[in-house]
Protein backbone atom coordinates (compact mmCIF):
# COMPACT_ATOMS: atom_id res chain seq x y z
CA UNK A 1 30.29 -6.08 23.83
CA UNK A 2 29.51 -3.84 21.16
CA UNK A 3 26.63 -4.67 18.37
CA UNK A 4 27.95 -5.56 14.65
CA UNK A 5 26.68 -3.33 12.59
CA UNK A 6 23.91 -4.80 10.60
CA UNK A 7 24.29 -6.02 7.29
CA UNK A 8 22.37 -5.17 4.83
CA UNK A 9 21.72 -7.82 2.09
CA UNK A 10 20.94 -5.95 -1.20
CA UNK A 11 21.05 -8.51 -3.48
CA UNK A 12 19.42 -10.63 -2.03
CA UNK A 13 15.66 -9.04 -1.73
CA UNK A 14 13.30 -10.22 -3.88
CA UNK A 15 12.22 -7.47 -5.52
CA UNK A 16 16.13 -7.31 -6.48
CA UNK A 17 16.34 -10.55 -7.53
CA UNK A 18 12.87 -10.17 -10.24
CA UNK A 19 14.81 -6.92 -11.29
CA UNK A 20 18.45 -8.60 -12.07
CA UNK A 21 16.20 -11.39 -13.73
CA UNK A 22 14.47 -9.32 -16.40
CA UNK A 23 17.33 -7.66 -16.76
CA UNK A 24 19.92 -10.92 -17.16
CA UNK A 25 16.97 -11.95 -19.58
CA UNK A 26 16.63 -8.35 -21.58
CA UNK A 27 20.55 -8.92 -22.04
CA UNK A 28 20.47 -12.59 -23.16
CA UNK A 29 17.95 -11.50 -26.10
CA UNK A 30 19.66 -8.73 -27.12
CA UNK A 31 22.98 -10.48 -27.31
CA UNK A 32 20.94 -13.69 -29.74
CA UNK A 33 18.90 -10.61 -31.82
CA UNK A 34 22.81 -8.92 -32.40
CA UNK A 35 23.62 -12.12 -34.20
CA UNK A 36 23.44 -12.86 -37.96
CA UNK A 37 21.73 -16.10 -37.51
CA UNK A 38 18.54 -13.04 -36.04
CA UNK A 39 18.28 -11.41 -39.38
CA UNK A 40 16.35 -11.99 -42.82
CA UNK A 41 19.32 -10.52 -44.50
CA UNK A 42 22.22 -11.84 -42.27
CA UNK A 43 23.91 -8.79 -41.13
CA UNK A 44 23.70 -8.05 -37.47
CA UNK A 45 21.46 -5.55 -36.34
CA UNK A 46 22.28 -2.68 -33.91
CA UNK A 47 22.78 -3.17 -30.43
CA UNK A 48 19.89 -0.21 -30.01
CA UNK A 49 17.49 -2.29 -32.41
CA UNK A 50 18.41 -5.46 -30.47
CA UNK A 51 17.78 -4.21 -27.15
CA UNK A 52 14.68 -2.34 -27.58
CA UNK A 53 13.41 -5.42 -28.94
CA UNK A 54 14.39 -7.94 -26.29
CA UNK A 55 12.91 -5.51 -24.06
CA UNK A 56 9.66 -5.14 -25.92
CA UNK A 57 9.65 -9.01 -25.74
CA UNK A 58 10.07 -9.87 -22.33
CA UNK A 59 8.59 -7.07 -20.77
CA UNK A 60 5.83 -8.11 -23.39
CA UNK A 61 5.28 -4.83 -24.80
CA UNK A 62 4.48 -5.30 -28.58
CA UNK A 63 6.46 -1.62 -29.37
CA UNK A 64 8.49 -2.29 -32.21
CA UNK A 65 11.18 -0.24 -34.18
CA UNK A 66 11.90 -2.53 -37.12
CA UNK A 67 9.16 -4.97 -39.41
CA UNK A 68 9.09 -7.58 -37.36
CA UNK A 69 7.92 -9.97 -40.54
CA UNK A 70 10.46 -8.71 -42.93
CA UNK A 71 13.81 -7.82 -40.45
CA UNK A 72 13.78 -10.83 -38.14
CA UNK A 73 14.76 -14.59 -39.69
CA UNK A 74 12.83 -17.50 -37.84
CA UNK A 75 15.70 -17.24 -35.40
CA UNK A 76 14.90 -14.34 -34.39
CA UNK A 77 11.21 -14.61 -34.47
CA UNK A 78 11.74 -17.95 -32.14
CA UNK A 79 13.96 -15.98 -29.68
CA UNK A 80 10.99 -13.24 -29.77
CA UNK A 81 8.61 -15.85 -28.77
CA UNK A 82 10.85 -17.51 -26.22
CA UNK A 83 11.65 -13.74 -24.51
CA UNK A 84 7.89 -13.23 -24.27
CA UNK A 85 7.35 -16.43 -22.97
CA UNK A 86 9.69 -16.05 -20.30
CA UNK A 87 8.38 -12.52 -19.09
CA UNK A 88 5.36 -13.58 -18.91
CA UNK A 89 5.46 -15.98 -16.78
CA UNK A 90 8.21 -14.08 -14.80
CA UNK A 91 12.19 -15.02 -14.52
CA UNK A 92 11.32 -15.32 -10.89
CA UNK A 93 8.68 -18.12 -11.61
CA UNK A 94 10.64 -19.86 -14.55
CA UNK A 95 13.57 -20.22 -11.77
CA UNK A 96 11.28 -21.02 -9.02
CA UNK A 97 9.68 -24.42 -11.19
CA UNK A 98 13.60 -25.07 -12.22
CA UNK A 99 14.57 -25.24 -8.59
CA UNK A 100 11.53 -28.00 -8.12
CA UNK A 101 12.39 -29.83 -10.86
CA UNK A 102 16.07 -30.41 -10.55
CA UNK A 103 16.47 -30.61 -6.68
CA UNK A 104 12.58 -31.38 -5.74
CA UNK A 105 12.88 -28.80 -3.01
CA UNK A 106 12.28 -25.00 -3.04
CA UNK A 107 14.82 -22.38 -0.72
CA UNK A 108 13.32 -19.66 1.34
CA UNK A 109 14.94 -17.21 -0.83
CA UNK A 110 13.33 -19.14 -3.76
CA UNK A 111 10.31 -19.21 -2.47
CA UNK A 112 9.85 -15.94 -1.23
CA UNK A 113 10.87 -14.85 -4.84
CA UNK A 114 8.49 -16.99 -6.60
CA UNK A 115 5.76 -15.47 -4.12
CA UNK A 116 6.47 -12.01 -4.93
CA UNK A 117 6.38 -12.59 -8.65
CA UNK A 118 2.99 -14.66 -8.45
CA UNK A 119 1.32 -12.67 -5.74
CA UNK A 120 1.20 -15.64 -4.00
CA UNK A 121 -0.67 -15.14 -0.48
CA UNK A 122 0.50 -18.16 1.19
CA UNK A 123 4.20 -19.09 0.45
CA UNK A 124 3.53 -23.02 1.96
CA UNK A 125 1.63 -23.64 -1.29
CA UNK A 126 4.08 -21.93 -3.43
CA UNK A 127 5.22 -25.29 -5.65
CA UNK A 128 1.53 -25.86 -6.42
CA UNK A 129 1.15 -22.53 -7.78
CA UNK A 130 4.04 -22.34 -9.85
CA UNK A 131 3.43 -25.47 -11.34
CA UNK A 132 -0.15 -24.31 -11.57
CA UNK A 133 0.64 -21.31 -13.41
CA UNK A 134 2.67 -22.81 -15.99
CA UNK A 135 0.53 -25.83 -16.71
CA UNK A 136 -2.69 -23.81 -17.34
CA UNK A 137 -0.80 -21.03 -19.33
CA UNK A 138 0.66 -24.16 -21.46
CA UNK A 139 -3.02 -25.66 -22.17
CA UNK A 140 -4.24 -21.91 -22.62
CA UNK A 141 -1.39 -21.57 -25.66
CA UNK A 142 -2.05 -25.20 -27.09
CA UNK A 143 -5.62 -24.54 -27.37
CA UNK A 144 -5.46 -21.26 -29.03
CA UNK A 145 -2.33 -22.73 -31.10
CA UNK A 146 -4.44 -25.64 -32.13
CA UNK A 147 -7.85 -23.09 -33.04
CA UNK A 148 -5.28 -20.79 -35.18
CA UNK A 149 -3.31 -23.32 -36.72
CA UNK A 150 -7.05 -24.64 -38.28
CA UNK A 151 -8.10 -21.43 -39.19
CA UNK A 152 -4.89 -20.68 -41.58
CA UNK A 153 -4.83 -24.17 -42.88
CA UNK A 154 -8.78 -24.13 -43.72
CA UNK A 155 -9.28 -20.26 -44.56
CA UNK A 156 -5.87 -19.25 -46.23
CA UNK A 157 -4.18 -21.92 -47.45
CA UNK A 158 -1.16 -22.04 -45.37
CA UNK A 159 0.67 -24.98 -45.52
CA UNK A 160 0.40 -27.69 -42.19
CA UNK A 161 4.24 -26.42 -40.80
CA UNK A 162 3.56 -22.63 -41.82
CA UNK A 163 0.18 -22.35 -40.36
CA UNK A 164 1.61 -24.59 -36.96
CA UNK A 165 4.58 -22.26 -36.57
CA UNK A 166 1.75 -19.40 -37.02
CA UNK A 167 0.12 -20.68 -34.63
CA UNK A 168 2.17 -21.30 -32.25
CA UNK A 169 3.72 -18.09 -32.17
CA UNK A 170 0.47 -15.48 -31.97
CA UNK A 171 -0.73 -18.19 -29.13
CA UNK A 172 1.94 -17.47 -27.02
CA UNK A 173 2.42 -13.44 -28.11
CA UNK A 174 -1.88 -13.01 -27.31
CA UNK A 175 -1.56 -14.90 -24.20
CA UNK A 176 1.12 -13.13 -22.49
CA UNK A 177 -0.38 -9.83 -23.81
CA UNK A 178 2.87 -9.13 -25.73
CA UNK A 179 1.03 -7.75 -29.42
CA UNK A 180 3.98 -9.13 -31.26
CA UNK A 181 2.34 -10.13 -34.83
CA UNK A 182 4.29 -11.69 -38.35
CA UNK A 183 2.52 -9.17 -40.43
CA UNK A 184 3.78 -6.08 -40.96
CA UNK A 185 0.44 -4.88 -40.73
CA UNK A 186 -0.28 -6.65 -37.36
CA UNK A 187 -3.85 -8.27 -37.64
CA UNK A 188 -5.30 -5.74 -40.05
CA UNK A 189 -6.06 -8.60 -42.88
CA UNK A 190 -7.77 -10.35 -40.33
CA UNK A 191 -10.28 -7.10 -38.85
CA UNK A 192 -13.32 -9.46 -40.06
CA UNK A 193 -12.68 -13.10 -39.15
CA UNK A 194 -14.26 -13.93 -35.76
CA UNK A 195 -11.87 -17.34 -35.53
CA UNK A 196 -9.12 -15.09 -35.80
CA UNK A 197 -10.04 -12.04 -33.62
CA UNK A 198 -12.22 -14.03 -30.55
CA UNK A 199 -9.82 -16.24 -30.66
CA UNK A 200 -6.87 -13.95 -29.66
CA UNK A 201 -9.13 -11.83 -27.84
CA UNK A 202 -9.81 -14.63 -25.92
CA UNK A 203 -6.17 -15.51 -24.97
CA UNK A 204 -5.67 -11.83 -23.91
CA UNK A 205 -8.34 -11.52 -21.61
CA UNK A 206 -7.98 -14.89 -20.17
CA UNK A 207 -4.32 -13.79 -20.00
CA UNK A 208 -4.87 -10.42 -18.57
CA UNK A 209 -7.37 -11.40 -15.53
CA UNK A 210 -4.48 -12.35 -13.28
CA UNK A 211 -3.65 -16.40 -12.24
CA UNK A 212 -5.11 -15.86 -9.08
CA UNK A 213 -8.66 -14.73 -10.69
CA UNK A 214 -8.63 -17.28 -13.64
CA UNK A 215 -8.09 -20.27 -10.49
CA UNK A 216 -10.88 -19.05 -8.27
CA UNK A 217 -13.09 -18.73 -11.21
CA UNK A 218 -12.48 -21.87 -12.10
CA UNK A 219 -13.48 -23.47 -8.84
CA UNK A 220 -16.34 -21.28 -8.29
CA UNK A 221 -17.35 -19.84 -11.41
CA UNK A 222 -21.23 -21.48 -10.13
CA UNK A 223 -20.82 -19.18 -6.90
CA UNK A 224 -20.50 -15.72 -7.58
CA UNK A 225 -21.19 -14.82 -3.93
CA UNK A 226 -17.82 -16.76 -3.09
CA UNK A 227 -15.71 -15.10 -5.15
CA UNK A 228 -13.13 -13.25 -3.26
CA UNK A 229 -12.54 -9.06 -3.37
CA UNK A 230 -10.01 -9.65 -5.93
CA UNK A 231 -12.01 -11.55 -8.37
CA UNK A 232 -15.02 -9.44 -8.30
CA UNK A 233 -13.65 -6.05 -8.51
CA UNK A 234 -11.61 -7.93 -11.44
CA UNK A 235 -14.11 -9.37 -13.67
CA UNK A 236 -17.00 -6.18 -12.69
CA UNK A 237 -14.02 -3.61 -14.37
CA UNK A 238 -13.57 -5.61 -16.99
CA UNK A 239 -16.67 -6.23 -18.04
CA UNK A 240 -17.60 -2.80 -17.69
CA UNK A 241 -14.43 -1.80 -18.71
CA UNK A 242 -14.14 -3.79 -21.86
CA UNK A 243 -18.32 -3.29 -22.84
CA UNK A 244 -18.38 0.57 -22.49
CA UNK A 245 -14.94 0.91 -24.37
CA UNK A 246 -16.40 -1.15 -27.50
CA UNK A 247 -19.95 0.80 -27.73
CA UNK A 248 -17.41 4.32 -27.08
CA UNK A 249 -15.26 3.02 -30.32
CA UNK A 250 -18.47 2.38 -32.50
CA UNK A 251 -20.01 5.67 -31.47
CA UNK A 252 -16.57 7.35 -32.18
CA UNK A 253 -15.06 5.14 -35.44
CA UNK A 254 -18.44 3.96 -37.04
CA UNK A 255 -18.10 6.90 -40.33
CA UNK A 256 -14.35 6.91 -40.27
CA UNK A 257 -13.43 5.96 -43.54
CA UNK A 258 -10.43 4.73 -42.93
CA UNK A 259 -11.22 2.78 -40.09
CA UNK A 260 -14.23 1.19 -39.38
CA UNK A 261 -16.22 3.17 -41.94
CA UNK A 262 -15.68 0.45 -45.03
CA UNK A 263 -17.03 -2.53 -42.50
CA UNK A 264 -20.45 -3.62 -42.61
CA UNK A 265 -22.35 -4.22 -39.35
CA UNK A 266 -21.26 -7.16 -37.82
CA UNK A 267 -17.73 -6.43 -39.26
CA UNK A 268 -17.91 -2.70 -37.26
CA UNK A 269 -18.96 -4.54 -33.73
CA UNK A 270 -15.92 -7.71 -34.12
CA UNK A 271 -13.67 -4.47 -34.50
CA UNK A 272 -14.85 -1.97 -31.85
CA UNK A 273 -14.81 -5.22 -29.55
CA UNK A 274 -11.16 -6.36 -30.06
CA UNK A 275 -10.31 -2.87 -30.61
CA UNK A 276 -11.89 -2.50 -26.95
CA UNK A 277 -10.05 -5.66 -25.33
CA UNK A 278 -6.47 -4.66 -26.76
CA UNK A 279 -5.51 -1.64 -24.54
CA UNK A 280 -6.06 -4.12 -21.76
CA UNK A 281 -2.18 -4.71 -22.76
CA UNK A 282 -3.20 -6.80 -25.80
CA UNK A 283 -1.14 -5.07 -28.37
CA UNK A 284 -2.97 -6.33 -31.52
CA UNK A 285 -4.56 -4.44 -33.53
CA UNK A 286 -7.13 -4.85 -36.90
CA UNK A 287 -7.53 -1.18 -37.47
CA UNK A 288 -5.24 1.76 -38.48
CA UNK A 289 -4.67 3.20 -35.48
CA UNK A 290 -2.52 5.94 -37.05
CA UNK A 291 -6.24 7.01 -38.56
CA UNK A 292 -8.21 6.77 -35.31
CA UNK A 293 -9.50 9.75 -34.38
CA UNK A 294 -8.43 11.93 -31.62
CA UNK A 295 -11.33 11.04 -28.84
CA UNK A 296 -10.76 7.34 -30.50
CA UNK A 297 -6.72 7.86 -28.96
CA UNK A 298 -8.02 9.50 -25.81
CA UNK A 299 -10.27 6.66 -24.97
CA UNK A 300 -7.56 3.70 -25.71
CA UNK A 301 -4.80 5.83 -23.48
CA UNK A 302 -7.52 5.77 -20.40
CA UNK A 303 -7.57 1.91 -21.28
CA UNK A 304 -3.91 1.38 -21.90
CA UNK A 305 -3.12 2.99 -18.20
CA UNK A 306 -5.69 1.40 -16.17
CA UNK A 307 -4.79 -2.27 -17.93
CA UNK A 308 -5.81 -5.53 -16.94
CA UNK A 309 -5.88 -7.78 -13.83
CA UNK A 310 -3.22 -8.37 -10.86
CA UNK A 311 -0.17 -11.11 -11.10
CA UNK A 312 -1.53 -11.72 -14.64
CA UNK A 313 0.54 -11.10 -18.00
CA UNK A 314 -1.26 -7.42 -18.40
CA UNK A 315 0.51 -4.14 -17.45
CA UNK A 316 -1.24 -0.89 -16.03
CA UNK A 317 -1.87 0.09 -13.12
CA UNK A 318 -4.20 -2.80 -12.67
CA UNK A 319 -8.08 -2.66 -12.89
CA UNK A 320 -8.28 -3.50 -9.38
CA UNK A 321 -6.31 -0.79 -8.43
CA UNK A 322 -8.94 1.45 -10.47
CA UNK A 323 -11.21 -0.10 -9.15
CA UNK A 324 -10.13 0.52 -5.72
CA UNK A 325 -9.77 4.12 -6.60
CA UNK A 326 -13.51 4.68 -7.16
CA UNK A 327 -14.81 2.85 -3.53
CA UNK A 328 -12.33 5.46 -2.51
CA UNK A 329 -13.78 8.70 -3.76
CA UNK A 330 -16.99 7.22 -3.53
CA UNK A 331 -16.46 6.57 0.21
CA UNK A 332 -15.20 9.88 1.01
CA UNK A 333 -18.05 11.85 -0.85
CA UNK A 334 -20.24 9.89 1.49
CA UNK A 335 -18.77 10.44 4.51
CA UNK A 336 -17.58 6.98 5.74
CA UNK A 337 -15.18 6.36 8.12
CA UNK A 338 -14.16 2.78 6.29
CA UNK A 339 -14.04 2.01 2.25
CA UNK A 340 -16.43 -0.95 2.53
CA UNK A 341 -16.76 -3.16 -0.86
CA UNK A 342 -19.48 -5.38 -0.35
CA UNK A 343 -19.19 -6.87 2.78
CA UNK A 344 -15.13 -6.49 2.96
CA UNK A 345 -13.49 -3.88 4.67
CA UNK A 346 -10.47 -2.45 2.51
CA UNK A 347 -7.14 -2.34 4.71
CA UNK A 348 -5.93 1.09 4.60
CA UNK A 349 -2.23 -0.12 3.89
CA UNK A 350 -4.26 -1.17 0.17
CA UNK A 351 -5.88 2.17 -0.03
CA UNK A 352 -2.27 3.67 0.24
CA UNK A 353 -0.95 1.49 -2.57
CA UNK A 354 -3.19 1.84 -5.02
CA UNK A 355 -2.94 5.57 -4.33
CA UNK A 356 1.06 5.02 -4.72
CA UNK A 357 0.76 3.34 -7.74
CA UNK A 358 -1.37 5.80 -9.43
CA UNK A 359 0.19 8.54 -8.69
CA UNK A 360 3.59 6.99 -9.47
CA UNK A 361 2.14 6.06 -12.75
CA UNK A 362 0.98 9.27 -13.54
CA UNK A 363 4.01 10.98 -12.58
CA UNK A 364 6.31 8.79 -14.57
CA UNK A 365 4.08 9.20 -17.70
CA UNK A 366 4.09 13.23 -17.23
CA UNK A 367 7.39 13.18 -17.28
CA UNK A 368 8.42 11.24 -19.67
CA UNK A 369 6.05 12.52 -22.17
CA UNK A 370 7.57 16.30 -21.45
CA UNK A 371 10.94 14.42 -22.46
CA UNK A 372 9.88 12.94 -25.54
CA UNK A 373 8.42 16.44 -26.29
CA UNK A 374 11.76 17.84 -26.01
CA UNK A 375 13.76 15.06 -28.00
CA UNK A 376 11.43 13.94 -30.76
CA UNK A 377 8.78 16.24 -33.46
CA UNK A 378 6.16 14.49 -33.35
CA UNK A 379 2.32 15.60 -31.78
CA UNK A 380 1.45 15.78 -27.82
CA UNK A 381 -1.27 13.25 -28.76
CA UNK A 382 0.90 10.53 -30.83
CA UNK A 383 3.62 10.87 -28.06
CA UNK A 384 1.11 10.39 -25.06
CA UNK A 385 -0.36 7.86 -26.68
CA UNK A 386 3.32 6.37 -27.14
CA UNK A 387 4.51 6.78 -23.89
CA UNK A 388 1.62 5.38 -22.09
CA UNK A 389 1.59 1.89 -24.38
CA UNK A 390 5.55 1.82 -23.32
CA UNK A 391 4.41 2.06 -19.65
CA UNK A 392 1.45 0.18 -19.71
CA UNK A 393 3.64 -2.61 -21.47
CA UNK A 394 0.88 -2.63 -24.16
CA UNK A 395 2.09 -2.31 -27.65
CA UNK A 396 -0.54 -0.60 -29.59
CA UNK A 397 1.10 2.43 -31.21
CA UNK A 398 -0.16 5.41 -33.92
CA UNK A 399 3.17 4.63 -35.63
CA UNK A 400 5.86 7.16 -34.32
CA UNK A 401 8.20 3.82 -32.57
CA UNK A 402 10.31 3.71 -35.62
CA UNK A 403 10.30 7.69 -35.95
CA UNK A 404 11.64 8.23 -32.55
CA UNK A 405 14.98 9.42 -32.03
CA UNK A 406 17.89 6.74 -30.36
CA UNK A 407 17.15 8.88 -27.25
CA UNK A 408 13.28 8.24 -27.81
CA UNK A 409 14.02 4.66 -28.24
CA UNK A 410 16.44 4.23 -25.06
CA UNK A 411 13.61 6.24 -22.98
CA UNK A 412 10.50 4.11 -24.21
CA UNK A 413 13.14 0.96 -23.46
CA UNK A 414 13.41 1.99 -19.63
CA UNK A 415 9.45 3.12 -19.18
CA UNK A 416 9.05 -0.81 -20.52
CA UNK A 417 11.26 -2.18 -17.81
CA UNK A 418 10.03 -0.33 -15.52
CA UNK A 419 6.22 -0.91 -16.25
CA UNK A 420 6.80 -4.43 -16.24
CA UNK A 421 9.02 -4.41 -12.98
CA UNK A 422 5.89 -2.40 -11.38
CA UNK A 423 6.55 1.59 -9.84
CA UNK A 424 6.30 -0.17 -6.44
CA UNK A 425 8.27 -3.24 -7.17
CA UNK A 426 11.52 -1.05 -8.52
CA UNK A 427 10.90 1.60 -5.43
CA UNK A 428 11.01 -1.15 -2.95
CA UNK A 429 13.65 -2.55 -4.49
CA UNK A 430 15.85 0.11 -4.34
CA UNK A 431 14.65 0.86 -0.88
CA UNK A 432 14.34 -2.81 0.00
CA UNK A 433 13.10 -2.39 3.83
CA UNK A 434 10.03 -0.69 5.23
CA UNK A 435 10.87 0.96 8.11
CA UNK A 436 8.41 1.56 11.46
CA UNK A 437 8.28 4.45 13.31
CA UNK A 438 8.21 3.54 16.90
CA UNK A 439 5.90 6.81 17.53
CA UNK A 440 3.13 8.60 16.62
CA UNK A 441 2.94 12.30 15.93
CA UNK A 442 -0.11 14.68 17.31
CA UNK A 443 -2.57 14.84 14.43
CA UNK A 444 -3.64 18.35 12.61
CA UNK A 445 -6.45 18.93 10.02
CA UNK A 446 -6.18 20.63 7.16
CA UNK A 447 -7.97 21.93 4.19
CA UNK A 448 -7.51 20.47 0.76
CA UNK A 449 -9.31 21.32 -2.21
């Protein structure tokens, strides 16, 4: 008898599945943003305007192309808030706790979904995790609702339902690390209140660590010598990450006079710290970033591209994979046979990723600056700094977005998808099987360098 040939089922890996879900979700928001109901002045908007922001929004960017205060009605701000909810959490997760809900059991297909989106190591636990991730990201939001509701009623005078609604909405846009604001001048009037700025700096950090991190730390946060690879290498870059980044940006922005120069002291070190903790894929900003200075850009694009922790809300390449990166070159320069973190072995199939996804990153970044180059005026700085916060799903931006040409806006729409999807994730996808080679070639040195 002769073997069927095998079928291949496309459609139905998971990485395809996360993929068709952003996108069914990118296409849901656009359609509600094209409607007049969306608008302050009830005309629909274009598609392009629509779709760039639905993408912004659930691939929780921040990158914006119209006011979001003064185009969008509450409509549209609600639909804003309910895209970056939902891609931040994942369509893959959203569908997963569905799935338990209405039929109190959970496919394979489901489940193996769900896993891939949550980084789930152990699919047999899966329900717990889901539910899990969307109960603590639901208390995280409610708490910083509740702390930013009080601050507008008892420092500025916004009525009980305005300040709520206020709220409510920059809860949810700092938690998921989406830099969505209902100012048209972001969080800029707020550069010296500490309730304001810790408060959302809070969210996006807490955000940004990565589910898996913010659970172990809560069971062991007493035990630091428990803590697993992942949560050290997590919370040692950010730390260091986030503390040398704010002392960089009050060496670099403390004269600027049109940045951190007017502040006094304790004013200067609230904004070099959030300013520090945004380009972990925050998106807020309190200073002008369009009057940074040029090391002050450098610096945040460094930030922007590492980003902040794994299976968390943050984009990036991941600080663990950064982190990663250095054991690496600091293993070869000495010689060893192994990278050895502590007293963990790293699996060589990691080492390979992280080298993957770096190089991937960096690729996709070189060329789609060289593009924007080509299609739109502006600087090689402004459009780096552009084109990384569109990969890096951050947000922050030296104020080119609305500038760009419809080609600009259609390529910084794609390098959003496709940072939120993940280099790996969308390669996968499209390759959908690893394949093993049943033999094993002679080895050969060579010279590099």
């Amino acid at each position: 008898m002769r073997a069927r040939p095998a079928v291949t089922n496309r459609g139905r890996h998971p990485t395809v599945l996360i993929a068709a879900g952003f996108g069914a979700a990118v296409l849901a928001g656009t359609l509600l943003l094209t409607t007049p109901l969306a608008t302050t002045d009830g005309e629909p908007a274009p598609w392009l305007t629509a779709l760039f922001t639905a993408t912004s929004a659930v691939c929780v960017t921040g990158l914006v192309v119209v006011d979001t205060e003064t185009h969008w009605s509450v409509f549209g701000e609600v639909v804003i808030m309910l895209l970056i909810k939902a891609g931040g959490l994942g369509i893959m997760t959203l569908a997963t706790l569905i799935t338990v809900i209405v039929s109190g059991r959970l496919g394979l297909r489901a489940r193996l979904s769900a896993q891939f989106e949550t980084k789930s190591v152990v699919a047999s636990g899966l329900r717990h995790v889901v539910v899990k991730v969307v109960a603590f990201s639901l208390v995280c939001e409610a708490v910083v609702a509740v702390v930013l509701t009080t601050r507008f009623v008892t420092g500025y005078d916004e009525p009980l339902g305005r300040a709520a609604y206020l709220g409510v909405f920059h809860a949810v846009s700092a938690f998921n690390n989406a830099g969505f604001a209902l100012w048209s001048d972001n969080l800029m009037r707020f550069v010296t209140d500490p309730w304001i700025c810790l408060t959302i700096a809070g969210a996006v950090i807490v955000g940004g660590l990565g589910f898996p991190v913010v659970f172990e730390l809560l069971r062991t946060w007493r035990h630091p010598r428990r803590w697993s690879l992942l949560t050290r290498i997590t919370v040692g870059m950010s730390t260091v990450l986030i503390g040398g980044a704010t002392l960089a940006f009050l060496t670099t922005e403390w004269r600027n006079p049109a940045t951190m120069g007017p502040l006094d002291d304790s004013g200067k070190l609230l904004a070099a710290f959030f300013t520090a903790v945004m380009p972990r894929s925050g998106g807020f900003n309190t200073l002008d970033l369009s009057q940074m200075n040029p090391s002050s850009w450098l610096l945040t694009d460094v930030l922007m591209f590492i980003g902040g922790g794994s299976a968390g809300t943050a984009g990036g390449i991941k600080v663990t994979t950064f982190g990663f990166l250095l054991f690496i070159v600091w293993s070869e320069l000495r010689g060893e046979n192994h990278v050895n973190i502590g007293h963990r072995r790293l699996p060589a199939a990691t080492q390979r990723q992280a080298l993957s996804i770096s190089l991937l990153g960096v690729a996709l970044v070189t060329a789609s600056c060289w593009l924007m180059l080509i299609i739109t005026p502006h600087s090689f700085d402004r459009v780096l700094f552009e084109v990384i916060s569109a990969f890096a799903t951050n947000g922050l931006s030296t104020g080119i977005t609305a500038d760009t040409s419809l080609a600009g806006h259609v390529l910084l729409s794609l390098l959003m998808f496709i940072g939120r999807i993940g280099p790996l994730t969308l390669g996968s996808a499209l390759a959908l099987k690893q394949r093993t080679r049943r033999y094993e070639l002679p080895e050969e040195r060579v010279i590099l360098g």
